[in-house]
Protein backbone atom coordinates (compact mmCIF):
# COMPACT_ATOMS: atom_id res chain seq x y z
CA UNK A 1 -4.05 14.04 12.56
CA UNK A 2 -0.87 15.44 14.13
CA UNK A 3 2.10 16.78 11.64
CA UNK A 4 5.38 15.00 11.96
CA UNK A 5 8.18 17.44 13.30
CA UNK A 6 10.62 17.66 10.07
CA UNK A 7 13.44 15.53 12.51
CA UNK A 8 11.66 12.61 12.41
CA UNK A 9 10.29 12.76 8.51
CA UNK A 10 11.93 9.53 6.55
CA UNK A 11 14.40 10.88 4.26
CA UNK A 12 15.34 9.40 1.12
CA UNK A 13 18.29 7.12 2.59
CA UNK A 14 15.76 5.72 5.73
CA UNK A 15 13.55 4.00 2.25
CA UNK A 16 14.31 1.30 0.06
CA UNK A 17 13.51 2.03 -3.25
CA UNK A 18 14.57 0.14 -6.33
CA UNK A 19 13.46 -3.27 -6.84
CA UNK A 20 17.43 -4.45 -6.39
CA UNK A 21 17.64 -3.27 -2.93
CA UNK A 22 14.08 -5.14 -2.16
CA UNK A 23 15.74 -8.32 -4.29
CA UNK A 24 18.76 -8.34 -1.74
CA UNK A 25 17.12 -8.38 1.33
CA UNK A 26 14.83 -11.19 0.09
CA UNK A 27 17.74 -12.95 -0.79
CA UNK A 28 20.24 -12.13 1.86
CA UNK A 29 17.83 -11.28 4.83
CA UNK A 30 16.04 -13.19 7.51
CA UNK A 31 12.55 -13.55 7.47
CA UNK A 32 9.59 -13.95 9.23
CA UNK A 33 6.11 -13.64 9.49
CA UNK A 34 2.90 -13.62 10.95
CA UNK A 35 -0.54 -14.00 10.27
CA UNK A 36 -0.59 -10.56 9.31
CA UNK A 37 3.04 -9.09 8.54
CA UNK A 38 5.87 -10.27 6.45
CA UNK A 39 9.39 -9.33 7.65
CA UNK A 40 12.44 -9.08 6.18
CA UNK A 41 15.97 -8.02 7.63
CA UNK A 42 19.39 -7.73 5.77
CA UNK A 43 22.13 -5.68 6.84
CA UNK A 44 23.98 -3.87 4.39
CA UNK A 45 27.34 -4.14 2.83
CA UNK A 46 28.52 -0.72 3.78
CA UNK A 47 27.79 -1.56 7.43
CA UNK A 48 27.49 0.00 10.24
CA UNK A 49 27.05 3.80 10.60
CA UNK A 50 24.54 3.48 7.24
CA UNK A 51 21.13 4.26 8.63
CA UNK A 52 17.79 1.87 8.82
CA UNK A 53 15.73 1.80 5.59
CA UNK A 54 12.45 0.46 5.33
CA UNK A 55 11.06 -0.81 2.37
CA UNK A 56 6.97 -1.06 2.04
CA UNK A 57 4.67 -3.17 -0.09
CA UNK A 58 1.03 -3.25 0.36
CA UNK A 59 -0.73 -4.91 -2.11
CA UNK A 60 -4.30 -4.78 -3.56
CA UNK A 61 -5.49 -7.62 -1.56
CA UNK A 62 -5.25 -5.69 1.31
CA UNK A 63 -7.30 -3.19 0.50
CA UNK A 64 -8.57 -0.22 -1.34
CA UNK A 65 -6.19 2.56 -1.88
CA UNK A 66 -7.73 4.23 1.43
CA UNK A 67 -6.76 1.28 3.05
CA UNK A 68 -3.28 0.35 1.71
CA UNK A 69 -2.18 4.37 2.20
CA UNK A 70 -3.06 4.07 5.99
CA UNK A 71 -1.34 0.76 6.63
CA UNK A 72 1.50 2.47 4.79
CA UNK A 73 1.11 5.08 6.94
CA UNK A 74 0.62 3.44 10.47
CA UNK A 75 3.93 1.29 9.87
CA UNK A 76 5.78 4.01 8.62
CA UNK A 77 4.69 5.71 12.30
CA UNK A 78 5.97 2.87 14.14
CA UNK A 79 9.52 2.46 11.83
CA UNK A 80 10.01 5.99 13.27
CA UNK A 81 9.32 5.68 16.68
CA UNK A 82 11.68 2.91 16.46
CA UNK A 83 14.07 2.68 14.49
CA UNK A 84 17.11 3.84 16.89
CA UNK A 85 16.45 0.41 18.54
CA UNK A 86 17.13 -1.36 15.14
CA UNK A 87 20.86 -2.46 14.43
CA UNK A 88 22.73 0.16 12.42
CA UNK A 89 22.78 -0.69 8.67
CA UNK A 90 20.00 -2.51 8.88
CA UNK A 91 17.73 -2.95 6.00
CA UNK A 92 13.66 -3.82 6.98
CA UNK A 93 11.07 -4.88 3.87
CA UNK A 94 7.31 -5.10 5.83
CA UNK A 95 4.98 -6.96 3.93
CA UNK A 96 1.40 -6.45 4.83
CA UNK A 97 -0.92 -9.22 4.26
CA UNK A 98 -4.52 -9.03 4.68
CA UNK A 99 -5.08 -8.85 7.87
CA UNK A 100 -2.50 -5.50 8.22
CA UNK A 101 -5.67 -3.46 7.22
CA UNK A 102 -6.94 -4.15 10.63
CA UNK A 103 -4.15 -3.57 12.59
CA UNK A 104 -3.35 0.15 14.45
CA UNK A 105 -1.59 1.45 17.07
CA UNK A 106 -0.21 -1.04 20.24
CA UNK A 107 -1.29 -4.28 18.14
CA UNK A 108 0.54 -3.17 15.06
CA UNK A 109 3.89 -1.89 17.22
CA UNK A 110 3.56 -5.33 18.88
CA UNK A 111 3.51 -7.41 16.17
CA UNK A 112 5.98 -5.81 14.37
CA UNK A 113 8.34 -5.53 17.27
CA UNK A 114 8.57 -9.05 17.31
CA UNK A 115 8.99 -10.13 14.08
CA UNK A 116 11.92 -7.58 14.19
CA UNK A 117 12.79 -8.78 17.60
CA UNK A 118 13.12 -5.37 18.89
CA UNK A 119 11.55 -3.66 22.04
CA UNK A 120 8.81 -1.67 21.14
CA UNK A 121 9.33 1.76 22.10
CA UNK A 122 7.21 3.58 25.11
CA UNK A 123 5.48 6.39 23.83
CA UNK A 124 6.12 9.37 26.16
């Protein structure tokens, strides 16, 4: 397992945390969805030079804790290899249903990437 370089580590302001930011994007966002993924986009009052925050929830359906801590982990990968290609204020609540505990690497960026419609990002 390689160690994420401290640049690229989510801070506090890159999550969503309290249940009324996760209420307003349901409420205000767009979503979409999959067989496997639940998206939902909002953009933020404050605008434009806030930065993308992601908001998780994995629930027990989709696994064990095992399993829900690595899809956690595996989408929280690919919200940092791409979140510069996300619109600027942008708030993004993933979903995973059960088939998310299945999903790694190219399929998961893929499948995301287009229920955000954003261009998955080549990996150097």
């Amino acid at each position: 397992m390689t160690s994420t370089s401290h640049g690229q580590r989510l801070r506090r302001a890159d999550r969503l945390r309290s249940p009324k930011d996760f209420r307003r994007v349901q409420r205000h966002g767009v979503r979409r969805s999959n067989s496997n993924w639940v998206v939902q986009v909002a953009r933020r009052r404050a605008g434009g030079l806030a930065p993308v925050a992601l908001g998780l929830s994995v629930s027990r359906r989709v696994g064990n804790a095992v399993v829900r801590n690595r899809v956690k982990r595996r989408v929280r990968e690919w919200f940092r290899r791409n979140r510069a290609a996300l619109p600027p204020g942008a708030d993004v609540v993933v979903i995973a249903r059960r088939g998310a505990a299945h999903r790694q690497g190219p399929q998961l960026a893929r499948e995301l990437a287009q229920l955000v419609r954003v261009r998955p990002s080549v990996r150097p």
